[in-house]
Protein backbone atom coordinates (compact mmCIF):
# COMPACT_ATOMS: atom_id res chain seq x y z
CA UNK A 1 66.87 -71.12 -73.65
CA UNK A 2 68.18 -73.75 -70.91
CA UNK A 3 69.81 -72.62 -67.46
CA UNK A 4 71.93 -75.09 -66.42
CA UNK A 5 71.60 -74.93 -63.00
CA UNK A 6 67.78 -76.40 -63.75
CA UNK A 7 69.35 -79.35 -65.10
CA UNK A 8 69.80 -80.31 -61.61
CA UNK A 9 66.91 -81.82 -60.04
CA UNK A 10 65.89 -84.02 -56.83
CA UNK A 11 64.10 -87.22 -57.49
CA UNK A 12 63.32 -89.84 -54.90
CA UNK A 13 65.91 -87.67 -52.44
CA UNK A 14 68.65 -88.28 -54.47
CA UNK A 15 70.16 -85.69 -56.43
CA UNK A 16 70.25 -85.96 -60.60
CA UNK A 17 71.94 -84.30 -63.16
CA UNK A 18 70.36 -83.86 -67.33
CA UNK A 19 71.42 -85.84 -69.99
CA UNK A 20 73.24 -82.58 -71.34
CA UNK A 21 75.23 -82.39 -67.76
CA UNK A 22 76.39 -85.88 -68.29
CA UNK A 23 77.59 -85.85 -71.60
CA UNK A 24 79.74 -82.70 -71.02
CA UNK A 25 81.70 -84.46 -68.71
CA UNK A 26 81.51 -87.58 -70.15
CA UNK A 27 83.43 -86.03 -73.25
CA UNK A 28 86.21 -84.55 -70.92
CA UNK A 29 89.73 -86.06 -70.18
CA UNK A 30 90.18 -88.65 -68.19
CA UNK A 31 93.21 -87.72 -65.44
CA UNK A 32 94.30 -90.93 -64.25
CA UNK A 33 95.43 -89.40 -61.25
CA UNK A 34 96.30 -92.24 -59.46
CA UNK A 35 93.81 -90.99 -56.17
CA UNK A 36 91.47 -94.36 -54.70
CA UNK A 37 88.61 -92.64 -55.87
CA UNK A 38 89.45 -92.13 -59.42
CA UNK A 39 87.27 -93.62 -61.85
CA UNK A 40 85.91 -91.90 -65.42
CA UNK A 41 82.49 -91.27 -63.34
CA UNK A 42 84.19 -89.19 -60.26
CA UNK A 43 87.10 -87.28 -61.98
CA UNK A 44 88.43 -85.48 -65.31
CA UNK A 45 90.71 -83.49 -66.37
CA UNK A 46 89.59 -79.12 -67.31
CA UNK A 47 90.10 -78.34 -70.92
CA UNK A 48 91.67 -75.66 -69.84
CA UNK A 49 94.57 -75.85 -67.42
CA UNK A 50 94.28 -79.63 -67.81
CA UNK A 51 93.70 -80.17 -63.11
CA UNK A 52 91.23 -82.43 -62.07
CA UNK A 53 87.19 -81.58 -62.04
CA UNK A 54 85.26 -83.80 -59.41
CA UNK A 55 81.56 -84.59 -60.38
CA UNK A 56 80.51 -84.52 -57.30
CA UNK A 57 81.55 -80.57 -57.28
CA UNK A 58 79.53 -79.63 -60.16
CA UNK A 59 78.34 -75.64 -58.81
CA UNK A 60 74.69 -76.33 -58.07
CA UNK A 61 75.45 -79.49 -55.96
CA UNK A 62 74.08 -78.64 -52.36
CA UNK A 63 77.47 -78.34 -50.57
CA UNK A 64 77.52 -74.87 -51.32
CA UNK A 65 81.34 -74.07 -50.27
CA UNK A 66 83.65 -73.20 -53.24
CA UNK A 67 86.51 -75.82 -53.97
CA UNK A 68 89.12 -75.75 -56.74
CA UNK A 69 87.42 -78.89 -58.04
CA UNK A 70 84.04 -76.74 -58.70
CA UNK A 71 82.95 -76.83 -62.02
CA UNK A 72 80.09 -76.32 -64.43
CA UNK A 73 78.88 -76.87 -68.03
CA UNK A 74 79.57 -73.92 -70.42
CA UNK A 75 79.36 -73.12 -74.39
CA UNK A 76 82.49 -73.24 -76.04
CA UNK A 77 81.65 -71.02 -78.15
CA UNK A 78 78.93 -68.33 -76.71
CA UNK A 79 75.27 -67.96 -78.24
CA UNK A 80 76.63 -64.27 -78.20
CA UNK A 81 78.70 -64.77 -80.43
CA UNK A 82 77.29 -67.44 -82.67
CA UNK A 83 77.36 -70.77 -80.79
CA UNK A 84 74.26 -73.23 -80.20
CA UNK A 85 73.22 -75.15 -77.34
CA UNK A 86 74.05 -78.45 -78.83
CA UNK A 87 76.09 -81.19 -77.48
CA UNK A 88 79.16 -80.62 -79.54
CA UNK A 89 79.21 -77.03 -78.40
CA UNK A 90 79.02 -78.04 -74.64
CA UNK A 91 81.96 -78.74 -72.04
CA UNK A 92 82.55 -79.50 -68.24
CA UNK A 93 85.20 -77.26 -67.07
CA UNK A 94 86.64 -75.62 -63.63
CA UNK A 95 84.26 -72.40 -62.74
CA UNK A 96 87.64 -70.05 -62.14
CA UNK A 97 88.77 -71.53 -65.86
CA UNK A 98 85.32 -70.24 -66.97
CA UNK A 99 85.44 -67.24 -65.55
CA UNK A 100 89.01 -66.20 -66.70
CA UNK A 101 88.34 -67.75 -70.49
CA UNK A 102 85.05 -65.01 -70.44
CA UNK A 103 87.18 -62.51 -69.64
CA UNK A 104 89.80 -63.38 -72.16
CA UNK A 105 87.24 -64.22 -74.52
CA UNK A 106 85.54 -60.29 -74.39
CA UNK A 107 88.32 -58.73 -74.82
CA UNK A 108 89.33 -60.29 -77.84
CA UNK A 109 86.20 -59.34 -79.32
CA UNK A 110 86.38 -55.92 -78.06
């Protein structure tokens, strides 16, 4: 079983993310925001309420303070519950949308 925050590694004093980090957000929306620092490699759009992710605030970066662009790579569908850690059963999306879909997500099952 993979942690994603071990996916996350220092080489050469720069930080790098796993393959599996980068093709989760790779396969998110683009958002076209508009911003001078919008590009497909800085910012996408959450699955979920559809507001704009920043790569650089994926949750085990080193700046440790907790932005509404904070975001991490989750199952879509839970091992608990059936799911596999494979690709197509990965996505980038906003830690709070995470959080709240968990929630949502329990209950139903309850």
């Amino acid at each position: 079983m993979k942690y994603w925050h071990t996916l996350l590694f220092k080489r050469k004093g720069k930080i790098r993310v796993s393959k599996e980090i980068k093709e989760a957000w790779e396969k998110a929306e683009h958002c076209h925001c508009g911003d001078s620092t919008c590009s497909p490699e800085t910012h996408r759009l959450c699955p979920e309420c559809k507001k704009i992710m920043i790569f650089n605030s994926y949750f085990m970066s080193p700046e440790p303070t907790y932005n509404e662009f904070r975001w991490k790579v989750e199952l879509i569908n839970p091992r608990e519950f059936g799911g596999k850690d494979i690709s197509e059963n990965r996505q980038a999306i906003h830690l709070k949308c995470s959080n709240e879909k968990g929630r949502h997500f329990i209950r139903r099952v309850r």
